[in-house]
N, C-alpha and C. Protein backbone atom coordinates (compact mmCIF):
# COMPACT_ATOMS: atom_id res chain seq x y z
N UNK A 1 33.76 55.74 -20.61
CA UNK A 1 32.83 55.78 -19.49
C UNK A 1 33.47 55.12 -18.28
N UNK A 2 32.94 55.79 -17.34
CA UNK A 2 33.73 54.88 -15.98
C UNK A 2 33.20 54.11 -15.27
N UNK A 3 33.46 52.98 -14.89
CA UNK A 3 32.91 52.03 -14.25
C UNK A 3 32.21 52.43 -12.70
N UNK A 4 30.91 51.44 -12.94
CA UNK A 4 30.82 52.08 -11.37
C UNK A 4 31.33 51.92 -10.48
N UNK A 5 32.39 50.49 -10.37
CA UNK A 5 33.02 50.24 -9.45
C UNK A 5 34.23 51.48 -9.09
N UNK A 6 34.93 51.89 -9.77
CA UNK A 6 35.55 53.38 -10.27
C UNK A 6 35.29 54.60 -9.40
N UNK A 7 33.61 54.41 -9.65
CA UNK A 7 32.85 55.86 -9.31
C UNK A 7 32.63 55.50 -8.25
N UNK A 8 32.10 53.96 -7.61
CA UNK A 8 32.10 54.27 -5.92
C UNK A 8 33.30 54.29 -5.06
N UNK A 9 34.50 54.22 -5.87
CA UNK A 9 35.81 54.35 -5.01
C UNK A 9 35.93 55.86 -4.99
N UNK A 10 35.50 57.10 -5.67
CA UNK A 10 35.72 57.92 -5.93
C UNK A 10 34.93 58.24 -4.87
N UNK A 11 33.58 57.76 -4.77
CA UNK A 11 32.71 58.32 -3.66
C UNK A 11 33.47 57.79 -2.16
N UNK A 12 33.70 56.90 -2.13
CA UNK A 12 34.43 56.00 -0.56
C UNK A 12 35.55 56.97 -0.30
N UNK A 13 36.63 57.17 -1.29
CA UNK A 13 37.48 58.40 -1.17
C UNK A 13 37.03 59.50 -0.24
N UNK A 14 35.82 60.09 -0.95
CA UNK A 14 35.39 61.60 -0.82
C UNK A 14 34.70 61.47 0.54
N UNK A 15 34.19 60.32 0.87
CA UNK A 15 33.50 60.17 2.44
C UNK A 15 34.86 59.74 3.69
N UNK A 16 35.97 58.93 3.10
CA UNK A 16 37.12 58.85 4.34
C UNK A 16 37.97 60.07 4.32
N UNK A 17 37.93 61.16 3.08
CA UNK A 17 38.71 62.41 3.41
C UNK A 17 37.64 63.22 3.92
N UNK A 18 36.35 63.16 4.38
CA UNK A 18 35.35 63.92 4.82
C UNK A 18 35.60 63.53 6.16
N UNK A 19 35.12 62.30 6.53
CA UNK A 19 35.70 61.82 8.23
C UNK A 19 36.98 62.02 8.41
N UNK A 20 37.99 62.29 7.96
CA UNK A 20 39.43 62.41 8.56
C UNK A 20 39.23 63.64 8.91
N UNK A 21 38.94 64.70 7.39
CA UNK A 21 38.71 66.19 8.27
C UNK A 21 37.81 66.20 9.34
N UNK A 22 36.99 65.48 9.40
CA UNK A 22 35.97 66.12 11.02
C UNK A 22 36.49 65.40 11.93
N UNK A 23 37.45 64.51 11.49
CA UNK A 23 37.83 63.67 13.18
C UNK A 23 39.10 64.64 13.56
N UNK A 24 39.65 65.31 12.53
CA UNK A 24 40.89 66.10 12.96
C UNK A 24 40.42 66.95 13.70
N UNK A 25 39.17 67.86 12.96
CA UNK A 25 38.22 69.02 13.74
C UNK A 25 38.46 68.99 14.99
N UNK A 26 37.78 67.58 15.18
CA UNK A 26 37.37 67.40 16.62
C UNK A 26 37.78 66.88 17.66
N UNK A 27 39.69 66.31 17.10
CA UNK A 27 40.80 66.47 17.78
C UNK A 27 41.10 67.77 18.44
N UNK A 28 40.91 68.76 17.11
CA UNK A 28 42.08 69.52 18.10
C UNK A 28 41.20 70.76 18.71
N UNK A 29 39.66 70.53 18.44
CA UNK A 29 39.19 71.22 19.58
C UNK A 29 39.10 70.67 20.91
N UNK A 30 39.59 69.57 21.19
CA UNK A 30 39.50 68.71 22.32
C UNK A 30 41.16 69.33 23.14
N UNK A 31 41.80 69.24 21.94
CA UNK A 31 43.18 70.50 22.41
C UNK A 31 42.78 71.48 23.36
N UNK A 32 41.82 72.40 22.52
CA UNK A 32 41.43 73.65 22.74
C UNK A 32 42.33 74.89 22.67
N UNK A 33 41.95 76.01 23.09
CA UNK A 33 42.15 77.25 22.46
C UNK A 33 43.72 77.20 23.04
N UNK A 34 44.43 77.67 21.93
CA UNK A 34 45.77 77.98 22.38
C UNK A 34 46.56 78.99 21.62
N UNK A 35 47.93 79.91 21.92
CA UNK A 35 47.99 81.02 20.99
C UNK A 35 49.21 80.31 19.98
N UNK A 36 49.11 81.09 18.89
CA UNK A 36 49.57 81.09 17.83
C UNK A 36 51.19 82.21 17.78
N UNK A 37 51.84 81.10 18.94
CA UNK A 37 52.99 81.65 19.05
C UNK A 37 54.42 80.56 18.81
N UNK A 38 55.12 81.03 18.23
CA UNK A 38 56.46 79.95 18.00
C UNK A 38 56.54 79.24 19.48
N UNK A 39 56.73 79.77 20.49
CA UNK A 39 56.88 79.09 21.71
C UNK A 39 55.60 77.74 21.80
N UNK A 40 54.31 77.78 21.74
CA UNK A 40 53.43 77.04 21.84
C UNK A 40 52.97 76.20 20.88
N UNK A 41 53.44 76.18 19.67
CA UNK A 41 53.17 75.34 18.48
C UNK A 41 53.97 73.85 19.08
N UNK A 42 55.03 74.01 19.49
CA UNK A 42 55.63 72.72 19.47
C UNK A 42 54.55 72.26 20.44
N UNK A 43 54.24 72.17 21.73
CA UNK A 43 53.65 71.68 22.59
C UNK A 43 52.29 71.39 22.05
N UNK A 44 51.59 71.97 20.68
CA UNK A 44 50.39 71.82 20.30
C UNK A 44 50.67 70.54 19.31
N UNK A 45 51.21 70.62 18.81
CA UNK A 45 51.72 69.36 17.81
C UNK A 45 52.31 68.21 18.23
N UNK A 46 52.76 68.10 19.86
CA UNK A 46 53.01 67.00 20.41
C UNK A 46 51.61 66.63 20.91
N UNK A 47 50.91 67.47 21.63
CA UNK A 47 49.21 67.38 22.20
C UNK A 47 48.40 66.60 20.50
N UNK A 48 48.59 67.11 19.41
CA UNK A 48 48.06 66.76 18.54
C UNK A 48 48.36 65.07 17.98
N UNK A 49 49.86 65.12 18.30
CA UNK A 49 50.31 64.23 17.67
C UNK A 49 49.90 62.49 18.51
N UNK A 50 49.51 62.99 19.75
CA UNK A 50 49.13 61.70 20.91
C UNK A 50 47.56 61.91 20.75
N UNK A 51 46.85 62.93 19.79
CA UNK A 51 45.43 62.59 20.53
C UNK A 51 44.84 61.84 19.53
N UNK A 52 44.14 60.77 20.12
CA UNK A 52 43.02 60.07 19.48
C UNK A 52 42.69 60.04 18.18
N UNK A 53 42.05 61.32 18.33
CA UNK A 53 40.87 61.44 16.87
C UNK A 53 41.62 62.28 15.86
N UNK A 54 42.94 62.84 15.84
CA UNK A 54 44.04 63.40 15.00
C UNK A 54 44.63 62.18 14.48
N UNK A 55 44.69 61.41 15.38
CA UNK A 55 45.67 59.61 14.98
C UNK A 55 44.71 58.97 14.03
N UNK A 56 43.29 59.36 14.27
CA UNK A 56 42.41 58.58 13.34
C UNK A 56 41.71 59.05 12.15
N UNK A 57 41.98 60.64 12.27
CA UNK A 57 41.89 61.56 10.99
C UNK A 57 43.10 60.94 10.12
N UNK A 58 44.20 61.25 11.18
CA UNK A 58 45.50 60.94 9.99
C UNK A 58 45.07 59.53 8.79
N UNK A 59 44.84 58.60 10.01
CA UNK A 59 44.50 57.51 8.93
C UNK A 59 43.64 57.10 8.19
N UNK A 60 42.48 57.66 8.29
CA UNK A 60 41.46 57.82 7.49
C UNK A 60 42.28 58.61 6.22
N UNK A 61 43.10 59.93 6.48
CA UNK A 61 43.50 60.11 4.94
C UNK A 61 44.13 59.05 4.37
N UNK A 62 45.45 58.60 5.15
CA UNK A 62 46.12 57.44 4.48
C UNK A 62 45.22 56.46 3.57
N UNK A 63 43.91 55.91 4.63
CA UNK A 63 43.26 55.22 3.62
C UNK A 63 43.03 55.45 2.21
N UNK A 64 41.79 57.05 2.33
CA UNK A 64 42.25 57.93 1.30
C UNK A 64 43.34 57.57 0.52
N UNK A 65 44.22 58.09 0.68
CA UNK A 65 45.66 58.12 -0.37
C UNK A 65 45.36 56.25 -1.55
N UNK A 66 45.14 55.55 -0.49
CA UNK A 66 45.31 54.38 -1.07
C UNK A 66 44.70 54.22 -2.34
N UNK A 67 43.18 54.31 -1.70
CA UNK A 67 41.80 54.42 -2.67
C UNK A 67 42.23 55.62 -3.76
N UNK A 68 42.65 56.44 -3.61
CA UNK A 68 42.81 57.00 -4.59
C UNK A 68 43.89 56.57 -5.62
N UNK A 69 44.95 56.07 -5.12
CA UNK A 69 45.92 55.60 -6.42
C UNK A 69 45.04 54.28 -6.81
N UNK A 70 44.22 53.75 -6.35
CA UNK A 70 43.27 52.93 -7.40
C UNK A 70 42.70 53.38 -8.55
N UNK A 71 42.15 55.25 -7.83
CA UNK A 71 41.29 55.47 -8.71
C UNK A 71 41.66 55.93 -9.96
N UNK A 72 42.76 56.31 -9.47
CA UNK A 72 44.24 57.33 -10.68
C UNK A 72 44.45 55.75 -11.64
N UNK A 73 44.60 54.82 -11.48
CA UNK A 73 45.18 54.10 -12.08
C UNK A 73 43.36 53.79 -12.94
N UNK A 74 42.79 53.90 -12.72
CA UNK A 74 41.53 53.34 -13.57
C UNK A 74 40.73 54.04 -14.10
N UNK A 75 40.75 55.97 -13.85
CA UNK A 75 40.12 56.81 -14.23
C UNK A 75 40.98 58.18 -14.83
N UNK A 76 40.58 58.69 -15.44
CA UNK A 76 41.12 59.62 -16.15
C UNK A 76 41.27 61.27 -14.83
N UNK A 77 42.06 61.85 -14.36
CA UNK A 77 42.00 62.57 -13.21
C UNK A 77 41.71 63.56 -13.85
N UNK A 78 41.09 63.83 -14.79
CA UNK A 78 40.33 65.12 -15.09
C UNK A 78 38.82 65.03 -14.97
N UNK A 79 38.69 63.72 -15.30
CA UNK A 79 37.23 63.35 -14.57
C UNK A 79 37.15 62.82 -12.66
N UNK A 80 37.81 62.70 -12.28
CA UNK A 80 38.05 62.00 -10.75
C UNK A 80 38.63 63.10 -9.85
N UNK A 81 39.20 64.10 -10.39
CA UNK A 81 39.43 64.92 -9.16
C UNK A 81 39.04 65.77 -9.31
N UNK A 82 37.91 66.51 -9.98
CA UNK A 82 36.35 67.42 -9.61
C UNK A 82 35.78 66.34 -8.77
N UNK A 83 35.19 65.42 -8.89
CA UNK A 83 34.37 64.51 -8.08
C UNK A 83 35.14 64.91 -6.53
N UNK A 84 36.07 64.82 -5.81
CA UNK A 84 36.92 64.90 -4.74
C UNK A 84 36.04 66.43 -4.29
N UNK A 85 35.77 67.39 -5.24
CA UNK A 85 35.03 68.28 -4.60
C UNK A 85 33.53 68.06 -3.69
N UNK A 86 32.87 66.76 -3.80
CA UNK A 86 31.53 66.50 -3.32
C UNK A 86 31.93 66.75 -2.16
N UNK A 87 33.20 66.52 -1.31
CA UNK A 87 33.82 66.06 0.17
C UNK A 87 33.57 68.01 0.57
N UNK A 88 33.57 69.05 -0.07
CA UNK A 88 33.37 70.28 0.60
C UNK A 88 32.29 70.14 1.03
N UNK A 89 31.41 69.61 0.41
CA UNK A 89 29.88 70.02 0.20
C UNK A 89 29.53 69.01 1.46
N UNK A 90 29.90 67.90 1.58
CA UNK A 90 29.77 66.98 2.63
C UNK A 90 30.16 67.51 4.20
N UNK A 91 31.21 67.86 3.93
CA UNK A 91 32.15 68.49 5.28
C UNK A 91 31.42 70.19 5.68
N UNK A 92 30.99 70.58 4.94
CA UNK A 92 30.20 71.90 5.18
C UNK A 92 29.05 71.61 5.96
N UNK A 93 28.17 70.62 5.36
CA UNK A 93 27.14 70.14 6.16
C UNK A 93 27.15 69.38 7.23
N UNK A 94 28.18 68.11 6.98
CA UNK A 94 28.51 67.91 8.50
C UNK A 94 29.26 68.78 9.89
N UNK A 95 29.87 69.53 9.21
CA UNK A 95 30.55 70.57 10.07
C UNK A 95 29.37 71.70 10.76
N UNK A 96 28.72 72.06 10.00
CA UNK A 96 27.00 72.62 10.59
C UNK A 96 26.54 71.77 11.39
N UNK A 97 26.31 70.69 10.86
CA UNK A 97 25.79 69.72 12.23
C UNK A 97 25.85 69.27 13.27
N UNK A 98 27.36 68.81 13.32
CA UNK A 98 28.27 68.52 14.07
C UNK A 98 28.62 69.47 15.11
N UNK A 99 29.21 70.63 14.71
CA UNK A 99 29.81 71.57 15.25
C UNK A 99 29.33 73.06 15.34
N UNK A 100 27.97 72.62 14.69
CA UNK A 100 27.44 74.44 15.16
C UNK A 100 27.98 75.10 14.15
N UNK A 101 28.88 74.76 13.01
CA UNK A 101 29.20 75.74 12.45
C UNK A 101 28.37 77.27 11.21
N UNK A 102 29.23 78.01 11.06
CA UNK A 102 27.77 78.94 10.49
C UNK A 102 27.81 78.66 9.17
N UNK A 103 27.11 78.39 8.40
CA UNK A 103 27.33 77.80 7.28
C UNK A 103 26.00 79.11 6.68
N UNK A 104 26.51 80.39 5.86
CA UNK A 104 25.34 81.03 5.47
C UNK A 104 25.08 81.00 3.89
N UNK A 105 24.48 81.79 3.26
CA UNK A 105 23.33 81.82 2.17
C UNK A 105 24.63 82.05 1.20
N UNK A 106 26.07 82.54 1.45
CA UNK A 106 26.88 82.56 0.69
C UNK A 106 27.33 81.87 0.09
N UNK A 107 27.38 80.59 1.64
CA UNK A 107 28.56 79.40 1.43
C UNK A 107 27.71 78.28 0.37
N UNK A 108 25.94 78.30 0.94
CA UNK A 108 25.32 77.65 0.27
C UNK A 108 25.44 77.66 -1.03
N UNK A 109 25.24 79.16 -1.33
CA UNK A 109 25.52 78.93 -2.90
C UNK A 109 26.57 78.80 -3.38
N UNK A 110 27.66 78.44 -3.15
CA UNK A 110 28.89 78.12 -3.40
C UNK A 110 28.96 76.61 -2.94
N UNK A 111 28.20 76.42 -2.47
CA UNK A 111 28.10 74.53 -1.85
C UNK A 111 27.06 74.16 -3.33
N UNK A 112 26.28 74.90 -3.86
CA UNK A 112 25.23 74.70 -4.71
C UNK A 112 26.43 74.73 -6.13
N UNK A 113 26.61 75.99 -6.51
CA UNK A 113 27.83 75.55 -7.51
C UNK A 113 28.33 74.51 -7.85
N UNK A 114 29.53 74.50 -6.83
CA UNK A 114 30.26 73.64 -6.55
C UNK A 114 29.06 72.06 -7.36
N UNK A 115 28.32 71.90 -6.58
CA UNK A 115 27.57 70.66 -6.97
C UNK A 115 27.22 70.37 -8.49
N UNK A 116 26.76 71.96 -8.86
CA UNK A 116 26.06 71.93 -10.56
C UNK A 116 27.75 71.58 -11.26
N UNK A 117 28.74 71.84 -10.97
CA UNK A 117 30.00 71.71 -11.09
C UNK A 117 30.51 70.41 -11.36
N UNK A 118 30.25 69.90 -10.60
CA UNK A 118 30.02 68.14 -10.30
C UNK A 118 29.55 67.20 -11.28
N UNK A 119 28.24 67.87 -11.39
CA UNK A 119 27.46 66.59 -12.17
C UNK A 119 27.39 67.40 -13.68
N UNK A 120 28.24 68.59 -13.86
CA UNK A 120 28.07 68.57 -15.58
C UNK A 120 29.70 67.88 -15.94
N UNK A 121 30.29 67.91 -14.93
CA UNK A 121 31.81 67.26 -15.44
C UNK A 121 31.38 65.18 -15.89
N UNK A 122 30.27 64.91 -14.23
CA UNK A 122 30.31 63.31 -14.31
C UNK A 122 29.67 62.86 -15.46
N UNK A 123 28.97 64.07 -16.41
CA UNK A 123 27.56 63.45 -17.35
C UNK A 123 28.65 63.77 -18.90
N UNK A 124 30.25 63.80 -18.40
CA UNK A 124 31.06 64.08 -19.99
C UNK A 124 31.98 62.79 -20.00
């Protein structure tokens, strides 16, 4: 059985790789629209690489990374990295919220899955 201390690192994980992805989001729409040409990538990845909330996505994963070799070292990763899936289900809904995004009756039930997914792995 896993400790809860265990299981809320697993959850702290799944919420700083949830904020890194939406702070990256909302880096590089602050970029804004640009084309997807060899010439303009470099100039997007220097723009990326100085802005803000990309600098603070990045480290929010790093944190991530950390918390997780805690969790590797104290939990079995066949039980701990299904759990890492709650962060879709999180980032779907904040990304709807946040960002307007369209989140439809498809994704839901695949956000719904995903969840029943979840809690028959945490209850073994």
């Amino acid at each position: 059985m896993v400790s809860s201390l265990v299981l809320g690192l697993i959850l702290f994980d799944v919420l700083l790789n949830v904020a890194g992805q939406l702070s990256l989001k909302f880096g590089m729409t602050k970029i804004g629209n640009f084309s997807l040409s060899a010439g303009s990538l470099p100039v997007v990845f220097l723009k990326a690489a100085f802005n803000p909330y990309v600098i603070l996505g990045l480290g929010l994963y790093g944190m991530g990374f950390l918390v997780w070799l805690i969790v590797l070292a104290k939990a079995e990763v066949s039980y701990a990295y299904p759990m890492i899936s709650l962060g879709y289900v999180l980032t779907a809904v904040l990304a709807w919220q946040l960002f307007g995004e369209n989140v439809t009756l498809i994704r839901m039930a695949g956000i719904f899955i995903t969840c029943l997914g979840v809690f028959i792995i945490s209850r073994s």
